[in-house]
Protein backbone atom coordinates (compact mmCIF):
# COMPACT_ATOMS: atom_id res chain seq x y z
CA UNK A 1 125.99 109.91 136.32
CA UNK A 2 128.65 111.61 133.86
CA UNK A 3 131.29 109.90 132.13
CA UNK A 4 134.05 112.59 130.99
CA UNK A 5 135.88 111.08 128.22
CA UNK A 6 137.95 113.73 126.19
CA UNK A 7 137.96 113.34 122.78
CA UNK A 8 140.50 115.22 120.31
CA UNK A 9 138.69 115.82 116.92
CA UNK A 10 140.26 115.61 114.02
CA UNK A 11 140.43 118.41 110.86
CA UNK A 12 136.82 118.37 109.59
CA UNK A 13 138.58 119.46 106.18
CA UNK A 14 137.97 122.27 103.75
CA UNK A 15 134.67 122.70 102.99
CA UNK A 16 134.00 122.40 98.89
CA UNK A 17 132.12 125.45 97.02
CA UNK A 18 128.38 124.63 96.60
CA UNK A 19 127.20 124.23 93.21
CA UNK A 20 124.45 124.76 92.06
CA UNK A 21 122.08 121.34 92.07
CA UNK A 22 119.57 119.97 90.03
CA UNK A 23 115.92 120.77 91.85
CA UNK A 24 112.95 118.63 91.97
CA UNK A 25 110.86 117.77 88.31
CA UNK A 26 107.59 120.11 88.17
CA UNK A 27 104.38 118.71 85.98
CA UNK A 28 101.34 116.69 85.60
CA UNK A 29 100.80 113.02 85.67
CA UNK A 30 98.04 111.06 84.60
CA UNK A 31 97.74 107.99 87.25
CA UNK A 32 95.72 109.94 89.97
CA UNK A 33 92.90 110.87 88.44
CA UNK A 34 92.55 108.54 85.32
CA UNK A 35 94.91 105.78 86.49
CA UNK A 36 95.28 103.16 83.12
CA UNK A 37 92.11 104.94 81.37
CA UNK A 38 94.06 107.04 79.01
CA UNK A 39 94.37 108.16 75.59
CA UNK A 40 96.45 110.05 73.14
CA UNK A 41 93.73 112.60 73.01
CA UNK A 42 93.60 112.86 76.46
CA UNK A 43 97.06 113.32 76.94
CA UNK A 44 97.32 115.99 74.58
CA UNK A 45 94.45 117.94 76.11
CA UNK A 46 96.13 118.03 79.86
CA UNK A 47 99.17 119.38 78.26
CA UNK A 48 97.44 122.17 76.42
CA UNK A 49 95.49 122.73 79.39
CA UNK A 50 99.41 123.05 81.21
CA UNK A 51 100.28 125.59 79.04
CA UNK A 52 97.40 127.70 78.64
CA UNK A 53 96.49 127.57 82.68
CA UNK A 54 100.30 129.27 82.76
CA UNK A 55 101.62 126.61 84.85
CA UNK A 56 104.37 126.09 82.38
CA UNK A 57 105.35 129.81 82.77
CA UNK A 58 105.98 129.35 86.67
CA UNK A 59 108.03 125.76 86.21
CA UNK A 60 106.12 123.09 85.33
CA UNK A 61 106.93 121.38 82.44
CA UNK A 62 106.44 117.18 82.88
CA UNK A 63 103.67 115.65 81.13
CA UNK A 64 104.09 112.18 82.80
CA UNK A 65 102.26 109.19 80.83
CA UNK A 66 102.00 107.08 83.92
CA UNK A 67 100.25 103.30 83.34
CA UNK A 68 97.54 102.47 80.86
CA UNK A 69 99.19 102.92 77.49
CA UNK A 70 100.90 99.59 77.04
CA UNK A 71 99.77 97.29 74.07
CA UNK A 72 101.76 94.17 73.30
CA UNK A 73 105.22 92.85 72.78
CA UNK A 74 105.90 91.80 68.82
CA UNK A 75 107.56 88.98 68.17
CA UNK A 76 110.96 90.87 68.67
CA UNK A 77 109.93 91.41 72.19
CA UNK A 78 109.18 95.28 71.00
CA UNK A 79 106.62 97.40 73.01
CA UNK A 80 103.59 98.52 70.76
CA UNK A 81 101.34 101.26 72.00
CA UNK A 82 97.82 99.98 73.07
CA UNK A 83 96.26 100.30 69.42
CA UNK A 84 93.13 101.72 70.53
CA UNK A 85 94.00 104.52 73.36
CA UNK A 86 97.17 105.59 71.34
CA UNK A 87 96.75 104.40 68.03
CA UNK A 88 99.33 106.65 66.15
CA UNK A 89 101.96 105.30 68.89
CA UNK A 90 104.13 106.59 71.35
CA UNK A 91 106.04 108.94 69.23
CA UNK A 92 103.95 111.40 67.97
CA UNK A 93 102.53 111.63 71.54
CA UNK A 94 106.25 112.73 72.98
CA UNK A 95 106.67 115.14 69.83
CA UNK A 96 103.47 117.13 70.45
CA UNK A 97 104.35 117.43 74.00
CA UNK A 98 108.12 118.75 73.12
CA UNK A 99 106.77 120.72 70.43
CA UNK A 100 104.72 122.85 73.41
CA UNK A 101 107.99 123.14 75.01
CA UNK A 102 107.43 120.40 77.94
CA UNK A 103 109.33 117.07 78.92
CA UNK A 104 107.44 113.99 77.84
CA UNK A 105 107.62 111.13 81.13
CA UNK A 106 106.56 106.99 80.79
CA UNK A 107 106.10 104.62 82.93
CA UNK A 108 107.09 100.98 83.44
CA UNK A 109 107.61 98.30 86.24
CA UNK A 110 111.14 96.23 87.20
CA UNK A 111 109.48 93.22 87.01
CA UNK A 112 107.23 91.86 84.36
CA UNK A 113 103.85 93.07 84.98
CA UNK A 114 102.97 96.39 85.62
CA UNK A 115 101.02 97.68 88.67
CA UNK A 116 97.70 98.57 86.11
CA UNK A 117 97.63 94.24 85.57
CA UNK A 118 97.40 93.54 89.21
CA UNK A 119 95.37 96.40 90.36
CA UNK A 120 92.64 97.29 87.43
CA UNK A 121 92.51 94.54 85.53
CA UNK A 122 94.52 95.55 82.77
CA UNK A 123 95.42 92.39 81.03
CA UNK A 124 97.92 94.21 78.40
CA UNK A 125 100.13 95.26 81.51
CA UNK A 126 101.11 91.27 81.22
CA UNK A 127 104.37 91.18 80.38
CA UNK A 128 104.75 94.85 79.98
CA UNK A 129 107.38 95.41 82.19
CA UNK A 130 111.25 95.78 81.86
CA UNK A 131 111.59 92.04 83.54
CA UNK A 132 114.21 90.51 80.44
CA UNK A 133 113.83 93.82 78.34
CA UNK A 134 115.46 96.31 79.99
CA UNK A 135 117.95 97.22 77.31
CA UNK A 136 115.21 97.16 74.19
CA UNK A 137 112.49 99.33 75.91
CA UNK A 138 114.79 101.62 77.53
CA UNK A 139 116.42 102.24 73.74
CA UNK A 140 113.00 102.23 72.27
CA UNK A 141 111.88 104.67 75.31
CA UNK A 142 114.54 107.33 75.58
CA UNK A 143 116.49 107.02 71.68
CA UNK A 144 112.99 106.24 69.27
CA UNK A 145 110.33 107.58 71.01
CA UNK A 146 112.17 110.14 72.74
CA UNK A 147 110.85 110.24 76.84
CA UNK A 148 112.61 112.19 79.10
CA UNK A 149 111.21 110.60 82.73
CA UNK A 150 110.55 106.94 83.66
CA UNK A 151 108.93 106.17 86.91
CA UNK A 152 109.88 102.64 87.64
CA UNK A 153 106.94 100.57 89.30
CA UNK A 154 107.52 97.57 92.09
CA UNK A 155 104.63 95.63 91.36
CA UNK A 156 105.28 93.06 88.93
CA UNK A 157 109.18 93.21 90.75
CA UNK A 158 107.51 92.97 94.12
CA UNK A 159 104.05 91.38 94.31
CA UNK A 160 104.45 88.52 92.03
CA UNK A 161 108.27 87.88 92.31
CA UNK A 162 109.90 89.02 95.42
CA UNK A 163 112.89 90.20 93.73
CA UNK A 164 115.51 92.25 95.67
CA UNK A 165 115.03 95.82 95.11
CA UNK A 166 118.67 97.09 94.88
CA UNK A 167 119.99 94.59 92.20
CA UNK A 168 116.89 94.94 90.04
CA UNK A 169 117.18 98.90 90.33
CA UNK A 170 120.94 98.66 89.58
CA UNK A 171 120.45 96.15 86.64
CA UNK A 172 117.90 98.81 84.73
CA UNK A 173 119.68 102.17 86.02
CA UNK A 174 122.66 100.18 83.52
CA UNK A 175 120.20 99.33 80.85
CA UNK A 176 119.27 103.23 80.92
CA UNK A 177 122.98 104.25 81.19
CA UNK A 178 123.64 102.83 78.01
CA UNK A 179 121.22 104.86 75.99
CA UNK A 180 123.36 108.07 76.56
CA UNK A 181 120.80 110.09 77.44
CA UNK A 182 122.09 111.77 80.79
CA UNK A 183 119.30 113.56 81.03
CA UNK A 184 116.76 111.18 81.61
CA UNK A 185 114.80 111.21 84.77
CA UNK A 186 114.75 108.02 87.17
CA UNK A 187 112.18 107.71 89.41
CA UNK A 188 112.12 104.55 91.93
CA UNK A 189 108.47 103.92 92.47
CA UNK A 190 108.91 101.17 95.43
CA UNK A 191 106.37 102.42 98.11
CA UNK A 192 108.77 103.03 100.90
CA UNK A 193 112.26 104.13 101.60
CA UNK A 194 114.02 101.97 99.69
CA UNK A 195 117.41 102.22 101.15
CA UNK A 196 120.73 105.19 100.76
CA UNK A 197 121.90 103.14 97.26
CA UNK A 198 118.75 104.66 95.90
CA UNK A 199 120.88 108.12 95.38
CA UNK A 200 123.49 106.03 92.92
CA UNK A 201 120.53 105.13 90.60
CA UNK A 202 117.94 107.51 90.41
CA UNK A 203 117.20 111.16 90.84
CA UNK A 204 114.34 110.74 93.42
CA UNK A 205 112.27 108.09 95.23
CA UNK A 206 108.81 107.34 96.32
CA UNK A 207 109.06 106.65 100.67
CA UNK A 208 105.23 105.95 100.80
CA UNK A 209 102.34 103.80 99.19
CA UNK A 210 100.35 105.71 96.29
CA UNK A 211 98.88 108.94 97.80
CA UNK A 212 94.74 109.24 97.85
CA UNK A 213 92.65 112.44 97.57
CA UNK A 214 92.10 112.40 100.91
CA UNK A 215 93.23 114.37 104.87
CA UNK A 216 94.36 111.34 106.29
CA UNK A 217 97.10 110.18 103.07
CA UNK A 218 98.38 113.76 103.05
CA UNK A 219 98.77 113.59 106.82
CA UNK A 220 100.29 110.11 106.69
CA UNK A 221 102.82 110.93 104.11
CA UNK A 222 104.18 114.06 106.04
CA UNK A 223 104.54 111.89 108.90
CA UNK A 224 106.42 109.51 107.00
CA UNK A 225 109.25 112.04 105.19
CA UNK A 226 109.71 113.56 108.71
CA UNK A 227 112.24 111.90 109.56
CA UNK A 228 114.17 111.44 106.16
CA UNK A 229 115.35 114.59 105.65
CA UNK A 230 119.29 113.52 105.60
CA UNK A 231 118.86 111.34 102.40
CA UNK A 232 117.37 114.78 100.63
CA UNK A 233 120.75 115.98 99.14
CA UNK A 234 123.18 116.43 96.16
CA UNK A 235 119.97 116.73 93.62
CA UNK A 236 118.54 113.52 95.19
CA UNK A 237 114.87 113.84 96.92
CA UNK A 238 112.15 111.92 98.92
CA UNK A 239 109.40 111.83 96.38
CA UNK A 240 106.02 112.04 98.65
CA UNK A 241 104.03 111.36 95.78
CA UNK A 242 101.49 113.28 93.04
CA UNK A 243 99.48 116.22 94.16
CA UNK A 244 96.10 115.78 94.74
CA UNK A 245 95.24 119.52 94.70
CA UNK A 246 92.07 120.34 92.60
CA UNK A 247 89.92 117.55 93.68
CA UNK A 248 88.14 117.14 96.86
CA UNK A 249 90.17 118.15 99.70
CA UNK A 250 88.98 121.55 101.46
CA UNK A 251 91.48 125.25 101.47
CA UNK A 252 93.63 124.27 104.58
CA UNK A 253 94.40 120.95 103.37
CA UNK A 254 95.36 121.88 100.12
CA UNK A 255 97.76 124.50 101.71
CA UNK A 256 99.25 121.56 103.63
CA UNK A 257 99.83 119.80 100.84
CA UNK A 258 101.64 122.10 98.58
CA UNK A 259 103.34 124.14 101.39
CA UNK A 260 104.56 120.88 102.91
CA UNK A 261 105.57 119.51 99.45
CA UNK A 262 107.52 122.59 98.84
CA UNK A 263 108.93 122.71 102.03
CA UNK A 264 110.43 119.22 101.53
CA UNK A 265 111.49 119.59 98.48
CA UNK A 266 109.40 116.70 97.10
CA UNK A 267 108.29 116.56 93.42
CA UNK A 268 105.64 118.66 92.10
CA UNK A 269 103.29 116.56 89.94
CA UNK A 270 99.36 118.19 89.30
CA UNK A 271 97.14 114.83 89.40
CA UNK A 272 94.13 116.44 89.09
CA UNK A 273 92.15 117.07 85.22
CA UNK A 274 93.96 120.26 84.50
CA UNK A 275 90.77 121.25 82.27
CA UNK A 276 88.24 121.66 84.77
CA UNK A 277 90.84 122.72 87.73
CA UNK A 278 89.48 125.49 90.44
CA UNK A 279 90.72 128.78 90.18
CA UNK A 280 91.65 128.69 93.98
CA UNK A 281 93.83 125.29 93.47
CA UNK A 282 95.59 126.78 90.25
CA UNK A 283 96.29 129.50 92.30
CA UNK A 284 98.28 128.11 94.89
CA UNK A 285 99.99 125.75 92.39
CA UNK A 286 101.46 128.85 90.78
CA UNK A 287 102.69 130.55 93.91
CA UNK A 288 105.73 131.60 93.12
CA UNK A 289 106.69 131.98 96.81
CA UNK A 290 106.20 128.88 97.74
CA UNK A 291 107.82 127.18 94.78
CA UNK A 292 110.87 128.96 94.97
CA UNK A 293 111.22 126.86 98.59
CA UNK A 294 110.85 123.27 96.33
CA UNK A 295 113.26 124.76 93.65
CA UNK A 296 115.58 126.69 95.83
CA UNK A 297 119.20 125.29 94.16
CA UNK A 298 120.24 124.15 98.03
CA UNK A 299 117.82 121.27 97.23
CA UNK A 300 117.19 120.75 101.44
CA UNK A 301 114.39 119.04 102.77
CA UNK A 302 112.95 120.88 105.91
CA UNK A 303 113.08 119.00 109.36
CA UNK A 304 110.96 119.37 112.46
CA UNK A 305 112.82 121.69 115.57
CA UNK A 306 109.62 121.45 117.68
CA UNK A 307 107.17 118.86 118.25
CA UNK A 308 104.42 119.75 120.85
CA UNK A 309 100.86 119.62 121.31
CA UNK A 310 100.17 117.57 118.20
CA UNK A 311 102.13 120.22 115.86
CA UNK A 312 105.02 120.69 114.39
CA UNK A 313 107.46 123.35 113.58
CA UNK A 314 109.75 122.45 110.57
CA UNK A 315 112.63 124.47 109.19
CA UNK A 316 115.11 124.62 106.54
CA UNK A 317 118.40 126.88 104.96
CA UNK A 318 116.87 128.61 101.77
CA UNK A 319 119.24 130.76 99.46
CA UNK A 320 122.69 129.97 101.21
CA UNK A 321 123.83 127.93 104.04
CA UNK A 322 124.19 129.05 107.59
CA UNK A 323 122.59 132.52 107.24
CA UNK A 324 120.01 134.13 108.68
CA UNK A 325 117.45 133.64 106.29
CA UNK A 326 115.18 130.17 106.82
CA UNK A 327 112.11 128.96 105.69
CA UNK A 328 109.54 127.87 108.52
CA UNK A 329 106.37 125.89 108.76
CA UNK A 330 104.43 125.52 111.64
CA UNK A 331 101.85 122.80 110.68
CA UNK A 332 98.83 121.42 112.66
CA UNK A 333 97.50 118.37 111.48
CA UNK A 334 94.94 118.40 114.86
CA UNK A 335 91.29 118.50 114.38
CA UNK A 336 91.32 121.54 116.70
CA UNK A 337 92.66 125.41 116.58
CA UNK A 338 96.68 125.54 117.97
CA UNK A 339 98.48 128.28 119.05
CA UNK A 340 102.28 127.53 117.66
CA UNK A 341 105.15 129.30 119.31
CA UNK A 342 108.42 128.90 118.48
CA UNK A 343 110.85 130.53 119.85
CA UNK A 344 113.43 132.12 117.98
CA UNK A 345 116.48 130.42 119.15
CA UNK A 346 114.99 126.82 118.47
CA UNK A 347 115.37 128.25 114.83
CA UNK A 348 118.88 129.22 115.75
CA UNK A 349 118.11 133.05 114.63
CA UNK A 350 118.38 135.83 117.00
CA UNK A 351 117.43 139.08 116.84
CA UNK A 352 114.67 141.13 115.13
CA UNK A 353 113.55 138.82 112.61
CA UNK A 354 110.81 140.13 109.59
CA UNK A 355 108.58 137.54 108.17
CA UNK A 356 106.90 137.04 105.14
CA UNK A 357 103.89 135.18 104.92
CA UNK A 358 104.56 133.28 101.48
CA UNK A 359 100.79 132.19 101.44
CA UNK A 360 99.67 135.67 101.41
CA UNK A 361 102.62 137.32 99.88
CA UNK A 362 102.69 139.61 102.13
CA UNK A 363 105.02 141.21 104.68
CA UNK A 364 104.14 141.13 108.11
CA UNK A 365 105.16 143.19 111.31
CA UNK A 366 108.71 142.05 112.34
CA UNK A 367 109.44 139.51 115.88
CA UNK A 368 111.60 139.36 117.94
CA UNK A 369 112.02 136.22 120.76
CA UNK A 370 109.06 133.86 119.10
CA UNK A 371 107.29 133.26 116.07
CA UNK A 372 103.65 132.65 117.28
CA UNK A 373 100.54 132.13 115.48
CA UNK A 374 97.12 130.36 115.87
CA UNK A 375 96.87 127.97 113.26
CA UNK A 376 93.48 126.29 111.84
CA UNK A 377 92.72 122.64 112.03
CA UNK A 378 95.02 120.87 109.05
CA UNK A 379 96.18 123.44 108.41
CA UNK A 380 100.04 125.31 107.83
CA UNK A 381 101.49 128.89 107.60
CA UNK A 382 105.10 128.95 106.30
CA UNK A 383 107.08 132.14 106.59
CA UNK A 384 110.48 133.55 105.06
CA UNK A 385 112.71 134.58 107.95
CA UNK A 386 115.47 137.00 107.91
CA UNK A 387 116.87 137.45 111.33
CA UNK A 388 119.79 139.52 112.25
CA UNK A 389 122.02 137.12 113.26
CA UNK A 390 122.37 133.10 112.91
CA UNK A 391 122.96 131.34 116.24
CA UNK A 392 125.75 128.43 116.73
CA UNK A 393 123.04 125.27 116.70
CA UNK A 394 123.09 123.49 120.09
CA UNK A 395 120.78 120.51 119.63
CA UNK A 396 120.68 117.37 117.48
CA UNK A 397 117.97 115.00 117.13
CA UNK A 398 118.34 111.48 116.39
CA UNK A 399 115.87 111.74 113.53
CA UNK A 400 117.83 114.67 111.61
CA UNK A 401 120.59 111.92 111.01
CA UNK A 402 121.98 109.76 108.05
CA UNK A 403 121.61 105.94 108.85
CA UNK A 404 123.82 104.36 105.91
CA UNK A 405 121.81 101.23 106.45
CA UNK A 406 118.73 102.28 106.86
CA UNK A 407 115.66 101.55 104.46
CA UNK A 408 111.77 101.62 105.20
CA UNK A 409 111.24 98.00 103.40
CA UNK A 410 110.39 95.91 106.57
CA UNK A 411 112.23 92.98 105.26
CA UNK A 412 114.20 92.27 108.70
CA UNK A 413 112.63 91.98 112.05
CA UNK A 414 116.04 94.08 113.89
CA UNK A 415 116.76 96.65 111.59
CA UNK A 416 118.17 100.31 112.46
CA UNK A 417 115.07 102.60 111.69
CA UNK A 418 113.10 105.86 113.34
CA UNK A 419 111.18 104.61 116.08
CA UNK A 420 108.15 106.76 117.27
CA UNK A 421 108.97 107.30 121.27
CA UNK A 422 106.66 109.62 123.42
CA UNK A 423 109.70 109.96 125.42
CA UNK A 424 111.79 111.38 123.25
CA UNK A 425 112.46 115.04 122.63
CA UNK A 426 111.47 115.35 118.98
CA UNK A 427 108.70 112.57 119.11
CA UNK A 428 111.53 109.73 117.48
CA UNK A 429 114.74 107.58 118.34
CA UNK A 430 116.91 105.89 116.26
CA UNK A 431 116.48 102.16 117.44
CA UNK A 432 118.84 99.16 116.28
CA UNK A 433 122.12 101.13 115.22
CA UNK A 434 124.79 98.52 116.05
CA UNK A 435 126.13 95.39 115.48
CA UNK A 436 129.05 96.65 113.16
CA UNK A 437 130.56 99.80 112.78
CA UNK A 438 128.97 100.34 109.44
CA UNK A 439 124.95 100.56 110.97
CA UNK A 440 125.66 103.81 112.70
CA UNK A 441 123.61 106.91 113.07
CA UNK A 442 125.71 109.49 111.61
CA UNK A 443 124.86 113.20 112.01
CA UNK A 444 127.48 114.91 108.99
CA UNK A 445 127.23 118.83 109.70
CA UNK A 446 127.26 119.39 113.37
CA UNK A 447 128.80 123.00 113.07
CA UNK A 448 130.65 125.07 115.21
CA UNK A 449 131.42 128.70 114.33
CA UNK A 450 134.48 129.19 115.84
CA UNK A 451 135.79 125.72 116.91
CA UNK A 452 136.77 124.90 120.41
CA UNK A 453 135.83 122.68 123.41
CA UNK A 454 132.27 121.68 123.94
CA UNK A 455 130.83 119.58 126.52
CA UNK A 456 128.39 117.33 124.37
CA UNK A 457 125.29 115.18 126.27
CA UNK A 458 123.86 112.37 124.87
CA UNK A 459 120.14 111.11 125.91
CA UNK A 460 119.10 107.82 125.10
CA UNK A 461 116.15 105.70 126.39
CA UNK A 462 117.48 103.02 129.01
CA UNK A 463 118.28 99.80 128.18
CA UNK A 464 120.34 96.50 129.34
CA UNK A 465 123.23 94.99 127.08
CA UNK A 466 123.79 97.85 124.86
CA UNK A 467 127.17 99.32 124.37
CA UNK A 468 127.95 102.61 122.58
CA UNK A 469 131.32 104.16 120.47
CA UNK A 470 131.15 108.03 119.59
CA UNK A 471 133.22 108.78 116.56
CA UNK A 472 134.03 112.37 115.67
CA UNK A 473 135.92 112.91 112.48
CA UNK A 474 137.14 109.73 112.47
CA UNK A 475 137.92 109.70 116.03
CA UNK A 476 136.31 107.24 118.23
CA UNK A 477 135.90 106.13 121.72
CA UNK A 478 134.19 103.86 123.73
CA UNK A 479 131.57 105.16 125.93
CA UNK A 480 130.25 103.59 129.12
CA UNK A 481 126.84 103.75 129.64
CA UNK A 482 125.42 105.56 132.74
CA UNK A 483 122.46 104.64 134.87
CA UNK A 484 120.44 107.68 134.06
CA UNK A 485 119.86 107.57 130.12
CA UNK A 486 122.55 110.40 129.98
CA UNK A 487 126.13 110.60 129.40
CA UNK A 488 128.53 113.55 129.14
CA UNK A 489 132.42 113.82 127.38
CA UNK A 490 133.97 117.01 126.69
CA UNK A 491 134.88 117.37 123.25
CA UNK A 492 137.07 119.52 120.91
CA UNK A 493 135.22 120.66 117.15
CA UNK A 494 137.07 122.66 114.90
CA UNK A 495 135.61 125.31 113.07
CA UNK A 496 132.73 124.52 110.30
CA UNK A 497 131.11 121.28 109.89
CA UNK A 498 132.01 118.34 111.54
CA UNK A 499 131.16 114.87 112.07
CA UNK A 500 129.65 112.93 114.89
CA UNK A 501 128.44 108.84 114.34
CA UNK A 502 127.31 106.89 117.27
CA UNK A 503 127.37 103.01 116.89
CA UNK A 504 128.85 99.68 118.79
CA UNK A 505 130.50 97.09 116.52
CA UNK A 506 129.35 94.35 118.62
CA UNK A 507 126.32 95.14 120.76
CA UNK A 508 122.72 97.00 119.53
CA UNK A 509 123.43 100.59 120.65
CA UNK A 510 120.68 102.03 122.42
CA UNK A 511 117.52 103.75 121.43
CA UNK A 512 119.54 107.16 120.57
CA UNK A 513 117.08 110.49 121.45
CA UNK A 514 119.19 112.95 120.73
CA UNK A 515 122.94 114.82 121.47
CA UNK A 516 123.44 118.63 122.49
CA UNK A 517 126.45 120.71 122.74
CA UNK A 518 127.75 123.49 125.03
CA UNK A 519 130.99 125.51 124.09
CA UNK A 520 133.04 125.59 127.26
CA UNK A 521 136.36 127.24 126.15
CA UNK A 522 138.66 127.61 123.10
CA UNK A 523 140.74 124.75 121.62
């Protein structure tokens, strides 16, 4: 059953000239591979080994001192270096890693113990963190030692005191603020999403637990950032962790992990012993191909467009918005051979389209209707496209929207999040959006090229008691809920991006699948 409701759409407004936008940090970090077993000398060694491996040359140029080098508080509640792993201090350490022409990174924890305490024994992490110290360590972090990068731990915060995440992040983003250093890196090491005020305080964010050198973490952290790409914006990004390239996983994995790293615009940190890393791992690290996806200035993360047979086709805008040049990934994480097909279209590109395999660097023969190929078992190829022409998009999934509510902490049993649903087009739904106009799902560049009427369709998984209001633009209308999981109202967009928020201020909405739109006639 149909309901027509017609809704008049308000101005979506003049759209503001890009700028160009800071791009994910590039590097090495220490925690992976010798986690709080470090040393000055050690330290110094994996950033020579950065430089001379010519890592630096192609954008790398973090050397992150993660855990491990705390020693004690002095009676003025200063932080001394351990004396025996960095007995010259802190300083000198940041010096010879400027003096190479790198960024030096540290470490703490918002509470008062540090991760290394709880996990490895490290008794000098006890009391190490910024818990009651935030102003003196960040001063003595960013003015007297000099550190460009702090990733900000949850254990002490989380573990031992169950503090709330968003005041204690707040409270230290001001401590940092009032060192002046504006260019100081702020990374929110929390272990999940930890919700959209995240973007106000820190440059990126971790949206999974620490990463392993092994298939199955790389796997599970893909499937986790699938869904998030809406909070990857304005210089902000979904930080899926350290690389584990240049230990133990096989060719194809490693090519998932970089390609899909680059692809969503994650962080690029090297955890592996830069001094004894194989050729064929340096290798891919320095594709230039592939990093100019994780440092293209649009700063987009790539979302899936097809989910089927275990795989996934994921896409993104590279270069400049709305063109006809994408980046694609079709990925299978399956323990088996897939042949991928996409069609064109479902990239919204039409016409003969040439590819470029950026693993090989290599042009191959141009397409036109489908982009097929028969993938190997965890395993990815990811292609520049440039089609002839850029289609008007027609489909929008449920888990390529902004939830302004949303977080991944699993503090509340009903919260709105990305439900995994078989029945569902793209594999998710949005579940518990409702109960106030604020939890909505909210989908912020539905474009139309031209403007006009549409006729827009909205699936949704059936449910009793649920209500549902569309807004467009600001406008917003009450829409009755049919027996069939569908319902259709004709709908006017004006020309460029608009806006499109489903909710119900007083009811759960329900499970939300997706919308699409068809252009019946001008406005």
């Amino acid at each position: 059953m149909k309901s027509m409701i017609f809704l008049v759409l308000m101005a979506a407004g003049s759209v503001a000239v890009a700028q160009q936008r800071k791009t994910p940090i590039m590097g090495w970090s220490s925690w992976n591979t010798y986690r709080v077993n470090i040393n000055d000398t050690l330290i110094r060694k994996q950033a020579d080994a950065l430089v001379r491996s010519g890592l630096k040359e192609v954008g790398y140029t973090y050397i992150n001192i993660d855990d491990g080098f705390f020693g004690y508080r002095d009676a003025q509640g200063a932080m001394q270096a351990h004396p025996q792993r960095f007995p010259g201090g802190m300083k000198v350490v940041a010096d010879y890693i400027h003096s190479l022409g790198l960024k030096a990174g540290i470490y703490s924890d918002a509470g008062a113990v540090t991760c290394g305490s709880i996990w490895d024994n490290d008794r000098n992490g006890i009391g190490a963190g910024l818990y009651g110290h935030e102003e003196q360590d960040a001063w003595q972090y960013f003015r007297e030692w000099g550190y460009d990068f702090i990733k900000i731990d949850y254990c002490g915060a989380g573990q031992e005191l169950d503090l709330d995440e968003q005041p204690r992040y707040t409270a230290i983003r001001k401590a940092i603020d009032k060192v002046e250093r504006e260019d100081v890196e702020i990374n929110i090491c929390r272990w999940a999403f930890p919700g959209t005020w995240a973007k106000e305080l820190a440059a990126s964010w971790r949206i999974s637990g620490d990463i392993s050198d092994s298939w199955a973490s790389v796997k599970h952290i893909v499937e986790k950032n699938l869904p998030l790409s809406a909070y990857c914006r304005d210089g902000h990004f979904n930080d899926m962790d350290m690389l584990e390239i240049g230990r133990s996983l096989t060719e194809s994995e490693e090519r998932v992990h970089f390609g899909l790293w680059c692809m969503m615009s994650s962080p690029l940190l090297v955890g592996c012993d830069m001094t004894t890393i194989p050729e064929r791992s340096l290798a891919l690290l320095k594709n230039r191909e592939l990093i100019a996806l994780n440092q293209d200035t649009l700063g987009l993360q790539a979302y899936p467009v097809q989910v089927l047979d275990g795989t996934y086709v994921l896409v993104k805008d590279i270069e400049r918005r709305r063109t006809p040049v994408r980046a694609v990934a079709l990925y299978n994480p399956t323990d088996t051979v897939r042949r991928i097909s996409v069609p064109l279209a479902e990239l919204e590109l039409a016409g003969k389209a040439r590819l470029r395999d950026l693993f090989a660097q290599e042009d191959l023969k141009a397409v036109e209707d489908s982009i097929v190929a028969t993938v190997a078992p965890h395993d990815v190829v990811i292609y520049r496209v440039e089609a002839e022409r850029r289609l008007e998009p027609t489909r929008y999934e449920a888990e390529w929207a902004y939830l302004p509510l949303f977080n991944d902490l699993g503090k509340r049993k009903k919260e709105i999040f990305y439900a995994v649903e078989g029945k569902a087009s793209g594999g998710r739904v949005v579940r518990y959006a409702g109960g106030c106009r604020e939890n909505a799902i909210v989908w912020n560049g539905v474009w139309s090229d031209k403007g006009g009427k549409y006729e827009m369709t909205v699936s949704y998984l059936p449910t009793e008691n649920r209500g549902l209001e569309v807004v467009v633009n600001g406008a917003s209308v009450q829409v009755p809920l049919s027996a069939d999981s569908v319902v259709t109202l004709p709908v006017v967009l004006h020309p460029g991006n608009n806006t499109v928020e489903m909710t119900c201020r007083t009811q759960w909405a329900p499970d939300i699948d997706r919308f699409t739109l068809k252009r019946t006639g001008d406005e």
